[in-house]
PDB file of N, CA and C in Angstrom:
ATOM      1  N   UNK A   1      28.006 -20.280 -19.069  1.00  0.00           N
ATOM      2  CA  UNK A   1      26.810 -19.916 -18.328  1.00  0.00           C
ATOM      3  C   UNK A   1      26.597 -18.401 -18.448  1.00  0.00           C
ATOM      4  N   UNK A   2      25.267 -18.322 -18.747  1.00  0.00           N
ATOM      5  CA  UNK A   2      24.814 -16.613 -18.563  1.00  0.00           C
ATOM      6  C   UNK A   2      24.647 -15.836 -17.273  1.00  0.00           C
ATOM      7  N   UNK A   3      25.412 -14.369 -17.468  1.00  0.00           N
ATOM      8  CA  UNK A   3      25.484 -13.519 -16.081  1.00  0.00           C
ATOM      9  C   UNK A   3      23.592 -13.488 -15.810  1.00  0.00           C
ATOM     10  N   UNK A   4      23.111 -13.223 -14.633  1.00  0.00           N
ATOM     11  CA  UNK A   4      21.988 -12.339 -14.726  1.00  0.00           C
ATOM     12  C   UNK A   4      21.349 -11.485 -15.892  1.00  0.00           C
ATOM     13  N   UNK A   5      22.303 -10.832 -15.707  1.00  0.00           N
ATOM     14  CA  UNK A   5      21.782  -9.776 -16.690  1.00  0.00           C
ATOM     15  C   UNK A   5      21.276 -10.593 -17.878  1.00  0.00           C
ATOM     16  N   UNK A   6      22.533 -10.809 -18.627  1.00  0.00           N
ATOM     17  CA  UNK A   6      22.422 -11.434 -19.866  1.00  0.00           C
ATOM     18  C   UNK A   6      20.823 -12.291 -19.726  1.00  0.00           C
ATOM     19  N   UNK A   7      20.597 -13.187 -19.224  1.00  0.00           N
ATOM     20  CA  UNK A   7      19.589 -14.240 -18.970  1.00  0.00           C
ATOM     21  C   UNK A   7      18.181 -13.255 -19.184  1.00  0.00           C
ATOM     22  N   UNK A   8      18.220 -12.138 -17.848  1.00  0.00           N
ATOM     23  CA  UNK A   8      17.239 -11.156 -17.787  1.00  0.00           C
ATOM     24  C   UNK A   8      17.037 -10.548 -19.535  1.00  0.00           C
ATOM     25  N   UNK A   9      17.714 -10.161 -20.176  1.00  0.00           N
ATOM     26  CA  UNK A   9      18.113  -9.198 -21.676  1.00  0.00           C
ATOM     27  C   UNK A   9      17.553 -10.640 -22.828  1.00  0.00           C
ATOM     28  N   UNK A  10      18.212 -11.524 -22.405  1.00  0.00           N
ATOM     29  CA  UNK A  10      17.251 -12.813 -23.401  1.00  0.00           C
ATOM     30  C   UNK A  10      16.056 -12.736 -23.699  1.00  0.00           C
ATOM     31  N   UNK A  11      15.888 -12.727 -22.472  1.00  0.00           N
ATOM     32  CA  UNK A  11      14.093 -13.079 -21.871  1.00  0.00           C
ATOM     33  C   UNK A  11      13.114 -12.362 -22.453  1.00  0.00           C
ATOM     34  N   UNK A  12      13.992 -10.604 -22.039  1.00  0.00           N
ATOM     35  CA  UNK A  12      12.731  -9.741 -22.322  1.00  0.00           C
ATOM     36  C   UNK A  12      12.675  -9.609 -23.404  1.00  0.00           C
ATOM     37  N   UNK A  13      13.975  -9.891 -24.574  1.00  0.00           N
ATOM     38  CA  UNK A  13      13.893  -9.895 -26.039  1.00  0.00           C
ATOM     39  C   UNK A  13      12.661 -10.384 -26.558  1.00  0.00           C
ATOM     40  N   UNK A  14      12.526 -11.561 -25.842  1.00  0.00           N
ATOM     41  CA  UNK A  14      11.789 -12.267 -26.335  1.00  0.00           C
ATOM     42  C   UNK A  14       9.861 -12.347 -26.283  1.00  0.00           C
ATOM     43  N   UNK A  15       9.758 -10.735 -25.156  1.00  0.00           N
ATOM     44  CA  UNK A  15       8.464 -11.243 -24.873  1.00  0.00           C
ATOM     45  C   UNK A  15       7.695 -10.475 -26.147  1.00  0.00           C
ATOM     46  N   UNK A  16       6.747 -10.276 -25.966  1.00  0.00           N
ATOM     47  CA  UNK A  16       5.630  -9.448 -27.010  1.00  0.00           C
ATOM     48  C   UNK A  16       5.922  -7.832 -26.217  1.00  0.00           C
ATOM     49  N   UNK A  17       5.339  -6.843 -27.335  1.00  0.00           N
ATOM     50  CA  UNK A  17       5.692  -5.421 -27.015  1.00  0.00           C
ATOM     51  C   UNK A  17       4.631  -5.136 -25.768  1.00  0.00           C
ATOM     52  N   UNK A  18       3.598  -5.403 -25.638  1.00  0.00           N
ATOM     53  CA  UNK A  18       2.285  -5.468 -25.365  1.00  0.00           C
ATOM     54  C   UNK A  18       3.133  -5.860 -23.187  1.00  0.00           C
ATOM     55  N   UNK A  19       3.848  -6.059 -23.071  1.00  0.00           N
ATOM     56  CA  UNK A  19       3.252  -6.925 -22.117  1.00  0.00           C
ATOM     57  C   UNK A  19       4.032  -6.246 -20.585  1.00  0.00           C
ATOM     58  N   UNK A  20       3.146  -6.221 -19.487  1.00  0.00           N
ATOM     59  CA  UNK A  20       3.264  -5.402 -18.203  1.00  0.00           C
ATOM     60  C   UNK A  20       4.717  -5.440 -17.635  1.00  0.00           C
ATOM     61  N   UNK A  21       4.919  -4.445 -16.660  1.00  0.00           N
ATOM     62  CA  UNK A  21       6.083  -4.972 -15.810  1.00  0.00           C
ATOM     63  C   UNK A  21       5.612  -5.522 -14.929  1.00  0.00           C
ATOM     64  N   UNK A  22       4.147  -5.662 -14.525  1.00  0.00           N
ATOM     65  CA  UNK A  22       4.345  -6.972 -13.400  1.00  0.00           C
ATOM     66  C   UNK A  22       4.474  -8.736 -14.421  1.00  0.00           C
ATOM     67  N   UNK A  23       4.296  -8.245 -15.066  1.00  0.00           N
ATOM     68  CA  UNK A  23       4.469  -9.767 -15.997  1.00  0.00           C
ATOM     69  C   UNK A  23       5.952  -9.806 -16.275  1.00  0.00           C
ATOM     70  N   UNK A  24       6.642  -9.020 -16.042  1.00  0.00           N
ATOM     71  CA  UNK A  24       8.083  -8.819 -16.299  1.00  0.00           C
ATOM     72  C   UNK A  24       8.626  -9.756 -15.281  1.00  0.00           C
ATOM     73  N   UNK A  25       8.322  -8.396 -14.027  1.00  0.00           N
ATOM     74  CA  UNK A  25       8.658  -9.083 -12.650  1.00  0.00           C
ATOM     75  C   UNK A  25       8.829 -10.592 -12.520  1.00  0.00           C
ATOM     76  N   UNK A  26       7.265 -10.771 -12.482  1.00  0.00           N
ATOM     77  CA  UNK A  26       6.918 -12.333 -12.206  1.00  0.00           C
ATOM     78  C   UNK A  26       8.106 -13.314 -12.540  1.00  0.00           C
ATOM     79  N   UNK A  27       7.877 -12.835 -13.907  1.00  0.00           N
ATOM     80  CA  UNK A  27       9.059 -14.540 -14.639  1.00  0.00           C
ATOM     81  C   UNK A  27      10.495 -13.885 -14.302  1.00  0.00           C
ATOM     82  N   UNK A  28      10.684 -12.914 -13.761  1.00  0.00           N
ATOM     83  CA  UNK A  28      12.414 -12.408 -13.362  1.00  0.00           C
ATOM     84  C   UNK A  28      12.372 -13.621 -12.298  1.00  0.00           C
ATOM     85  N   UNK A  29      11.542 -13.475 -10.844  1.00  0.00           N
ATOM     86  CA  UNK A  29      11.719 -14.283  -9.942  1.00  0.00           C
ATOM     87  C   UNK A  29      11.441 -15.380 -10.023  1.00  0.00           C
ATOM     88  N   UNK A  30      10.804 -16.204 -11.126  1.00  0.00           N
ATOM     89  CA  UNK A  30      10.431 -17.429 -10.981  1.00  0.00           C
ATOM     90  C   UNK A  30      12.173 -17.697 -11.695  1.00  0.00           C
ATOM     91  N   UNK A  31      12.808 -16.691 -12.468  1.00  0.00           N
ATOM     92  CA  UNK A  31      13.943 -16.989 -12.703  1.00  0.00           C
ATOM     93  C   UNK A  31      14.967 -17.310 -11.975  1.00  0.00           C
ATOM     94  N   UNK A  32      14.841 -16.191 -11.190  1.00  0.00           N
ATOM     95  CA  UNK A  32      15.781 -16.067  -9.622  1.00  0.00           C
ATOM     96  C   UNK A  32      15.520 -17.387  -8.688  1.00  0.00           C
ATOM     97  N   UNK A  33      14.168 -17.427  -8.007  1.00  0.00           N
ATOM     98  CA  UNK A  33      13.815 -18.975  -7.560  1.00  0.00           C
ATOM     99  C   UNK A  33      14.914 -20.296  -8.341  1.00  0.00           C
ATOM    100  N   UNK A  34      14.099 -20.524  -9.374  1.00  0.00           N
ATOM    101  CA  UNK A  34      15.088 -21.174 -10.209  1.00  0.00           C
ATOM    102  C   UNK A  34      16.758 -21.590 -10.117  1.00  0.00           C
ATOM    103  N   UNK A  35      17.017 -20.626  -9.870  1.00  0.00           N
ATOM    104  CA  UNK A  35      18.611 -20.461 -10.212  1.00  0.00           C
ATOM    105  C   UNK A  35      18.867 -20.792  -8.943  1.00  0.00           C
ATOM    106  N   UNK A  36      18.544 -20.049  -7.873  1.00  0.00           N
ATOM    107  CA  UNK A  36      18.349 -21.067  -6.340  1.00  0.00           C
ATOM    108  C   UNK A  36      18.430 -21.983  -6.031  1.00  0.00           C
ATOM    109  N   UNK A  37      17.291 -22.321  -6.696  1.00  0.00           N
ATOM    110  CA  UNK A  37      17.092 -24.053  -6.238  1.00  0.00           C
ATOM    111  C   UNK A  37      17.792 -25.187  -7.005  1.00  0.00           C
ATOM    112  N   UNK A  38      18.482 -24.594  -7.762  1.00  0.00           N
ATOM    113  CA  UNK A  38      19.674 -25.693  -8.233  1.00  0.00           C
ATOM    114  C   UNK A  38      20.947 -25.202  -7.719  1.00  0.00           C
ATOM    115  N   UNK A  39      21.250 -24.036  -7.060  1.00  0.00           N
ATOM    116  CA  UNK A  39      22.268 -23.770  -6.594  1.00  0.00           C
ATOM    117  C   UNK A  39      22.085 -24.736  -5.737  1.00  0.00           C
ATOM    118  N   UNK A  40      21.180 -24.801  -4.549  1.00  0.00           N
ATOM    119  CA  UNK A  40      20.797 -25.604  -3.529  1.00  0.00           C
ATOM    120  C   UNK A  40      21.250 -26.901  -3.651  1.00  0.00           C
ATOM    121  N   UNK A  41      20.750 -27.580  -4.938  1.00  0.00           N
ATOM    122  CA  UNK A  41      20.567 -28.610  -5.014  1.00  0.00           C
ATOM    123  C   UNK A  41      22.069 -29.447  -5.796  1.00  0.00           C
ATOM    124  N   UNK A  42      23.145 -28.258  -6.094  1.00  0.00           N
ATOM    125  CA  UNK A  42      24.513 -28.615  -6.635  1.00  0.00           C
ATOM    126  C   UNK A  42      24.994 -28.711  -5.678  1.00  0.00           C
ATOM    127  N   UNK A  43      24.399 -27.994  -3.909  1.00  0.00           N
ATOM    128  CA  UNK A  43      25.379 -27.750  -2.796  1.00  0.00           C
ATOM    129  C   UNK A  43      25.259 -28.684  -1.541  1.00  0.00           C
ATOM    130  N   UNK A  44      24.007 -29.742  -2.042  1.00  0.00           N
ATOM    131  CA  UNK A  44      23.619 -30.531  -1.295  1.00  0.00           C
ATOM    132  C   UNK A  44      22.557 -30.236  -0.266  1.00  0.00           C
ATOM    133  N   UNK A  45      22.108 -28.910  -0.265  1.00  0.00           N
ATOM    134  CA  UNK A  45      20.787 -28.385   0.722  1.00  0.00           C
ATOM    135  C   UNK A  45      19.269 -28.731   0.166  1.00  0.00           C
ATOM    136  N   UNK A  46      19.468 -30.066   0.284  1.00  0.00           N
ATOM    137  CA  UNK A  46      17.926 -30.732  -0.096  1.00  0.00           C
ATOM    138  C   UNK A  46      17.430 -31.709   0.951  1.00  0.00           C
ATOM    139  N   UNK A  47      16.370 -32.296   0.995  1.00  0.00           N
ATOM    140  CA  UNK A  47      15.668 -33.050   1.516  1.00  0.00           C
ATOM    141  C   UNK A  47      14.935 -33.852   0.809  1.00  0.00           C
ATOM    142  N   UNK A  48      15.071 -34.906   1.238  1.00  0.00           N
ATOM    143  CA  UNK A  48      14.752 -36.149   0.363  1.00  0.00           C
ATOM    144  C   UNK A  48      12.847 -36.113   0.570  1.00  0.00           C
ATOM    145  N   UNK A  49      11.917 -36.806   0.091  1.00  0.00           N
ATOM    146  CA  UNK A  49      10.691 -36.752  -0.169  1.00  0.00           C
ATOM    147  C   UNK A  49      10.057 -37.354   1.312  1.00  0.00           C
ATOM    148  N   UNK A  50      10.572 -38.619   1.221  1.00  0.00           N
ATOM    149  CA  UNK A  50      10.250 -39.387   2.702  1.00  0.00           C
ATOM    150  C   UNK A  50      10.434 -38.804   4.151  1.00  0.00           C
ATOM    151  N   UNK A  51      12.223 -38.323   3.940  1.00  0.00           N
ATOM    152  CA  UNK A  51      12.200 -37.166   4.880  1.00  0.00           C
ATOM    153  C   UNK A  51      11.519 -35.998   5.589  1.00  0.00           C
ATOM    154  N   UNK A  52      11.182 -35.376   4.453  1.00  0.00           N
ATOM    155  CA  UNK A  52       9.799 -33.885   4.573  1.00  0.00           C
ATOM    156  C   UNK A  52       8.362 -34.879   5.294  1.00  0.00           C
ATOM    157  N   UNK A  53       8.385 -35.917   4.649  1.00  0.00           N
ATOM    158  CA  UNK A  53       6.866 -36.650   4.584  1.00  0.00           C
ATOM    159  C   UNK A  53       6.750 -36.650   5.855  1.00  0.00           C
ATOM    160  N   UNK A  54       7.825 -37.409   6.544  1.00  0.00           N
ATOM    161  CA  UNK A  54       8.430 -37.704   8.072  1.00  0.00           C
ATOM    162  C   UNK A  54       8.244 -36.539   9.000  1.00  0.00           C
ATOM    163  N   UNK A  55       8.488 -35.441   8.790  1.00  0.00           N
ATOM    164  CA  UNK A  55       8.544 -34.042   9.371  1.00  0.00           C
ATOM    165  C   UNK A  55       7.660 -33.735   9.417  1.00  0.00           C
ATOM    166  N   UNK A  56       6.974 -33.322   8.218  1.00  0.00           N
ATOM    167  CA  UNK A  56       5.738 -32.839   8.469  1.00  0.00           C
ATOM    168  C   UNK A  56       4.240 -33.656   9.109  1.00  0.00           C
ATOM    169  N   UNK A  57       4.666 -35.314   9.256  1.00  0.00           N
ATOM    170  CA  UNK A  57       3.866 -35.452   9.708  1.00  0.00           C
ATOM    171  C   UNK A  57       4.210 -35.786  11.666  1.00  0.00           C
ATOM    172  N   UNK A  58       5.285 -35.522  11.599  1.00  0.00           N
ATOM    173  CA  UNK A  58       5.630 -35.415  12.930  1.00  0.00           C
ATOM    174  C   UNK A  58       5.000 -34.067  13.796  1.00  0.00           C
ATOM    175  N   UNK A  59       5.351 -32.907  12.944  1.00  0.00           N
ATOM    176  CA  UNK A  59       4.577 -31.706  13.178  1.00  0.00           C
ATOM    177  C   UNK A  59       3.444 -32.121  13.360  1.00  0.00           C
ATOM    178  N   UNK A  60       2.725 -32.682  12.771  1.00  0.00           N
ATOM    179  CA  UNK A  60       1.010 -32.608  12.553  1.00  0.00           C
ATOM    180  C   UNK A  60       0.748 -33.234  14.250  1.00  0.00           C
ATOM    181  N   UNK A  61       1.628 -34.494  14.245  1.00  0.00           N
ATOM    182  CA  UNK A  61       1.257 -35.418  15.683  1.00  0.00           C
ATOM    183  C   UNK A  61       1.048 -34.116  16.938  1.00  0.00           C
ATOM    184  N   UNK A  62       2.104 -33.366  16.694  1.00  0.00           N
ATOM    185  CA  UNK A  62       2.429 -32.888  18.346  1.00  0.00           C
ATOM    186  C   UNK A  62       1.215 -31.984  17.945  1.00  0.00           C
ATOM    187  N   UNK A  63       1.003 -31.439  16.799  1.00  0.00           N
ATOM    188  CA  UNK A  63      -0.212 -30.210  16.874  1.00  0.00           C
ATOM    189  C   UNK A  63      -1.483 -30.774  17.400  1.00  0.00           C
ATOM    190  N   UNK A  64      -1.524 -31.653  16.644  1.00  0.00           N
ATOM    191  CA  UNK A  64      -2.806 -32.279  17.180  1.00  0.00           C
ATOM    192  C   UNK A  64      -3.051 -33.137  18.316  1.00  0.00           C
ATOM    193  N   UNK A  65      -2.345 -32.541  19.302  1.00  0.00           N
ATOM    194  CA  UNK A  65      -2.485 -33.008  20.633  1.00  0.00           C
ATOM    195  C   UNK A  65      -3.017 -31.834  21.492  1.00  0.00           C
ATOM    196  N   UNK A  66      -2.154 -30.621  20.820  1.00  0.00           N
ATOM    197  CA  UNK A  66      -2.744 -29.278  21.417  1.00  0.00           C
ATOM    198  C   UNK A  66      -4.100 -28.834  21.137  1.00  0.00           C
ATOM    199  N   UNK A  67      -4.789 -29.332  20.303  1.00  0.00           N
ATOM    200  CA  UNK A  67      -6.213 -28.812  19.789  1.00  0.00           C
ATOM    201  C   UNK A  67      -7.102 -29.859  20.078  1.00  0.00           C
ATOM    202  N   UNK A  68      -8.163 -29.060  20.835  1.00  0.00           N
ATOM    203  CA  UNK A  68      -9.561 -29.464  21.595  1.00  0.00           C
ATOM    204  C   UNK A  68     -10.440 -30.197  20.179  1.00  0.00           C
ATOM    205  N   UNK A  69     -10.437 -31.378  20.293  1.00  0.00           N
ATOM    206  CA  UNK A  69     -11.054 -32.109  19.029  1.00  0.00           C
ATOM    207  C   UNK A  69     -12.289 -32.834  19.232  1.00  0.00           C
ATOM    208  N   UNK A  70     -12.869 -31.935  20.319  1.00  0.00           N
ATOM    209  CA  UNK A  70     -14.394 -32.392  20.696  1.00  0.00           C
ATOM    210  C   UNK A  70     -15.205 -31.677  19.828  1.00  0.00           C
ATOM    211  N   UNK A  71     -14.858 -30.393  18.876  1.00  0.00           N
ATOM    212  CA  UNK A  71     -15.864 -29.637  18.204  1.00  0.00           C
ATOM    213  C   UNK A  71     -16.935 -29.020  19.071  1.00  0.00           C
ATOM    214  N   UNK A  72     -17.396 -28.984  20.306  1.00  0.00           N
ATOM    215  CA  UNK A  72     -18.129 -28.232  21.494  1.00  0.00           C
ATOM    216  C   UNK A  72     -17.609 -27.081  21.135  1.00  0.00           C
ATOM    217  N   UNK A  73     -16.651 -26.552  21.548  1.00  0.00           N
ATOM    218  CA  UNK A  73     -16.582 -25.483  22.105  1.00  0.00           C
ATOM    219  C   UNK A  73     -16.690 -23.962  20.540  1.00  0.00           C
ATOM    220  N   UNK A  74     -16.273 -22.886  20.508  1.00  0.00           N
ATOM    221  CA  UNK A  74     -16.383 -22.065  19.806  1.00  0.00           C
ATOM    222  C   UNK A  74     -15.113 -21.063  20.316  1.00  0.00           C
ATOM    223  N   UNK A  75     -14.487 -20.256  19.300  1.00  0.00           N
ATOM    224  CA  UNK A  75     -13.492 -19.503  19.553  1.00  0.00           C
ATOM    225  C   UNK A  75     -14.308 -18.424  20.150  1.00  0.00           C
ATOM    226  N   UNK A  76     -13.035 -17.804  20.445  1.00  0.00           N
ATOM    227  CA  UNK A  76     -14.070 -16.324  21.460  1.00  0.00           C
ATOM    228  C   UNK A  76     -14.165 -15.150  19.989  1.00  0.00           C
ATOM    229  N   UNK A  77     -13.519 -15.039  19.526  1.00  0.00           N
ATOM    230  CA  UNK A  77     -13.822 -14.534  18.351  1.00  0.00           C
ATOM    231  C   UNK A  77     -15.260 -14.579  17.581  1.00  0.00           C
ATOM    232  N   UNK A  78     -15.716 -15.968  17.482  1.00  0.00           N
ATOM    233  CA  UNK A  78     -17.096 -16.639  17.252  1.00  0.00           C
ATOM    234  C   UNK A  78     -18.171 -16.783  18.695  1.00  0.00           C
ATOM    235  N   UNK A  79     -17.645 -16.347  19.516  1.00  0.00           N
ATOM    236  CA  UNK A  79     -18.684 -16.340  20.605  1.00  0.00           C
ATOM    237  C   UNK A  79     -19.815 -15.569  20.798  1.00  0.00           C
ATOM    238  N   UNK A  80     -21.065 -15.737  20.889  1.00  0.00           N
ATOM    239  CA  UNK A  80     -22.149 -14.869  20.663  1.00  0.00           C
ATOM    240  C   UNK A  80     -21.770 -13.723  21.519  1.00  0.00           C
ATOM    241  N   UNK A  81     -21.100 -13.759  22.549  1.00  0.00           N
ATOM    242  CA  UNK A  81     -20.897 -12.712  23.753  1.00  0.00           C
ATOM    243  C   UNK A  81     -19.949 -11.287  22.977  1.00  0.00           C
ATOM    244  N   UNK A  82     -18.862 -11.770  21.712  1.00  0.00           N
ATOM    245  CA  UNK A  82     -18.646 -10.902  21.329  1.00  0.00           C
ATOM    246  C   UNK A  82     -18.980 -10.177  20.049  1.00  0.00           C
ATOM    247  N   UNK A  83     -20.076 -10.831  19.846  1.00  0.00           N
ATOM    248  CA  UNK A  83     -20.549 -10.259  18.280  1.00  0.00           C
ATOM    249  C   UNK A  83     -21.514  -8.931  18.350  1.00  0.00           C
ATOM    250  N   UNK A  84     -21.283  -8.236  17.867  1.00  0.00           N
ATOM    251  CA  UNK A  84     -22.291  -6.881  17.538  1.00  0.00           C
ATOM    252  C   UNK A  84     -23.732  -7.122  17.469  1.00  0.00           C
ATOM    253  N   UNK A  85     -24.357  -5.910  17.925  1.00  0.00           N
ATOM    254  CA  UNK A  85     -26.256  -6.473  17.775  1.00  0.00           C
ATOM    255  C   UNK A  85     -26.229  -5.687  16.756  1.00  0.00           C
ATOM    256  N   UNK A  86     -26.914  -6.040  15.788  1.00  0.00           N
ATOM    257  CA  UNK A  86     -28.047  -6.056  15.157  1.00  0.00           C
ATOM    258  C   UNK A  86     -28.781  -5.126  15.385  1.00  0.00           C
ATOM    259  N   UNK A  87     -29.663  -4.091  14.514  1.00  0.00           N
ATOM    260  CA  UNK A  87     -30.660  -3.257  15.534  1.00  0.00           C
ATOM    261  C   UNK A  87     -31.883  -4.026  15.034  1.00  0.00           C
ATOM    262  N   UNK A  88     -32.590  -3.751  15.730  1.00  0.00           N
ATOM    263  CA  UNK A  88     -34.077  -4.827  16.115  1.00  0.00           C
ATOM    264  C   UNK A  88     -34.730  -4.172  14.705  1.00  0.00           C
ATOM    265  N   UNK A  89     -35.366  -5.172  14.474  1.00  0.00           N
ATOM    266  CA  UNK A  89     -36.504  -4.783  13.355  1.00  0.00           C
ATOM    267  C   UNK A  89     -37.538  -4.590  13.804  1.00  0.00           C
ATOM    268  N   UNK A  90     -38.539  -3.490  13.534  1.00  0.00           N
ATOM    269  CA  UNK A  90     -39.975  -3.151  13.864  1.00  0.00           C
ATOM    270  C   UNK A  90     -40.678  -3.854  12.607  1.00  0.00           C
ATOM    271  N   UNK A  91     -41.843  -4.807  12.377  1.00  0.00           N
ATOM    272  CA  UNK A  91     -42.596  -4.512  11.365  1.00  0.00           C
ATOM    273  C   UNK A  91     -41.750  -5.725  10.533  1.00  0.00           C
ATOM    274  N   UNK A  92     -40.614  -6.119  10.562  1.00  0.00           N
ATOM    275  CA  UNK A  92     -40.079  -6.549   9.875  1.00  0.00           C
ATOM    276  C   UNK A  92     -38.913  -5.701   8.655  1.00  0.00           C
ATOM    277  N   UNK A  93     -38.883  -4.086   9.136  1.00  0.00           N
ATOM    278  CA  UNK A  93     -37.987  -3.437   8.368  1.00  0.00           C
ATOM    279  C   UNK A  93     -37.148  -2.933   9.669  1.00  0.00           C
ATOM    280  N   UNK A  94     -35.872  -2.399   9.286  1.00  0.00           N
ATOM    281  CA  UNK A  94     -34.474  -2.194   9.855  1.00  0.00           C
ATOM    282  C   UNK A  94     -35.446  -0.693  10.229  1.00  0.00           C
ATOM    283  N   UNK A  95     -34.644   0.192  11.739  1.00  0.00           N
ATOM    284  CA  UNK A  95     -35.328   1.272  11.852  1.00  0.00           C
ATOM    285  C   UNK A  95     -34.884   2.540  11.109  1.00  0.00           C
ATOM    286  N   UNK A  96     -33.554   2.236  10.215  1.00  0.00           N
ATOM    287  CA  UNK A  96     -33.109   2.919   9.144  1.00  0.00           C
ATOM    288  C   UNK A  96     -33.704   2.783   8.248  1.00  0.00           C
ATOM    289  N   UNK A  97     -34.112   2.036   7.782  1.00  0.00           N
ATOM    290  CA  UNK A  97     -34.836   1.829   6.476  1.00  0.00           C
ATOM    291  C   UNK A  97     -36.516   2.574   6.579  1.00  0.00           C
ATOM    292  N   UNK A  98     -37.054   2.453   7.823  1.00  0.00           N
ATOM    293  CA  UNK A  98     -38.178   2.973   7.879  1.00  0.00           C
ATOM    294  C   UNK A  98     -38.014   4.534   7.982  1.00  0.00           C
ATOM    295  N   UNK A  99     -36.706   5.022   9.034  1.00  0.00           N
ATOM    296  CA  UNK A  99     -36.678   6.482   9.089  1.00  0.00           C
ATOM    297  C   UNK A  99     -36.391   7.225   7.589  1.00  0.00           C
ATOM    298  N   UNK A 100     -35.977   6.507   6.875  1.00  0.00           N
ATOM    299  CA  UNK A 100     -35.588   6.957   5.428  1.00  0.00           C
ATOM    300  C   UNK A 100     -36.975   7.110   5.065  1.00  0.00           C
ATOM    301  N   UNK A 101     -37.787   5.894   5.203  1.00  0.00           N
ATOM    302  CA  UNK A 101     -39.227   6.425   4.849  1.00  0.00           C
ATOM    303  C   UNK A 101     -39.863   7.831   4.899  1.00  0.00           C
ATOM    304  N   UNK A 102     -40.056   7.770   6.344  1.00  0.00           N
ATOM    305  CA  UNK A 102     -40.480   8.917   6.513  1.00  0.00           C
ATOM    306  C   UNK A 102     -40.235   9.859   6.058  1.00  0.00           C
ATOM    307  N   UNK A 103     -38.850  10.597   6.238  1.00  0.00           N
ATOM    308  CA  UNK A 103     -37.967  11.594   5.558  1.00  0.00           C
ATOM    309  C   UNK A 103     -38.353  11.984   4.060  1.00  0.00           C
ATOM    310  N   UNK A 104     -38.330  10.617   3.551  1.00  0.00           N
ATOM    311  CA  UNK A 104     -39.375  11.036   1.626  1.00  0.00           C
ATOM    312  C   UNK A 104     -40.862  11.319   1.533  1.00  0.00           C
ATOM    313  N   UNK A 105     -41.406  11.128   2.803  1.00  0.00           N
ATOM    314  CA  UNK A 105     -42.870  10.898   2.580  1.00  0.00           C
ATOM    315  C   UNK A 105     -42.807  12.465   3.010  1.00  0.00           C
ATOM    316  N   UNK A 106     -42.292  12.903   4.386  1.00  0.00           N
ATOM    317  CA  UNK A 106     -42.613  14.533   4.787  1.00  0.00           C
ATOM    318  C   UNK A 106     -41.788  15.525   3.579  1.00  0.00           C
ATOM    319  N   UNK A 107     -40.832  15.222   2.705  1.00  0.00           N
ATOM    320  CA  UNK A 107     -40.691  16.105   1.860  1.00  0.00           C
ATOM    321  C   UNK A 107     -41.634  16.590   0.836  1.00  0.00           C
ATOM    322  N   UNK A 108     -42.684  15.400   0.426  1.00  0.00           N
ATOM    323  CA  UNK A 108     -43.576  15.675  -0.155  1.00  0.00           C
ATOM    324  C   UNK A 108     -44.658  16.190  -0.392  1.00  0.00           C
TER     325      UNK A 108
END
């Protein structure tokens, strides 16, 4: 079996001259990941498919007991009470847009 290093020194032999260190990076850790997850999986720290399936939809049950699933209501975040105004339009233009007007018309 290859040290790190060695594995890392393969790799980069092998890429094109051309090519980034975040492209380096990347495939180092998808290397590292890798090497992980079969360590994991030689040491017995896995979970079977049905298992997770089981979990996560156990999670889902209790969540969705906590959340208001009438769709009424609105976060306060989204509540009209806390959203910013707008400044009123005169005329149908913003009153910035018109004071800019002016400003070019009296320079002239």
């Amino acid at each position: 079996m290859l040290t790190p290093k060695q594995n890392v020194l393969r790799f980069v032999a092998s890429l094109p001259d051309d090519v980034t260190y975040a492209r380096i990076r990347y495939h180092v850790d998808v290397m590292q990941a890798i090497e992980e997850g079969v360590a994991d999986a030689e040491a017995g720290r896995v979970i079977g498919h049905d298992e997770l399936f089981d979990e996560i939809l156990a999670k889902y049950e209790e969540g969705k007991d906590r959340v208001d699933g009438s769709g009424k209501g609105r976060s306060r975040k989204h509540s009209r009470v806390h959203r910013k105004k707008s400044p009123a339009k005169v005329n149908g233009v913003h009153p910035k847009t018109k004071a800019s007007r002016r400003s070019t018309k009296e320079r002239s």
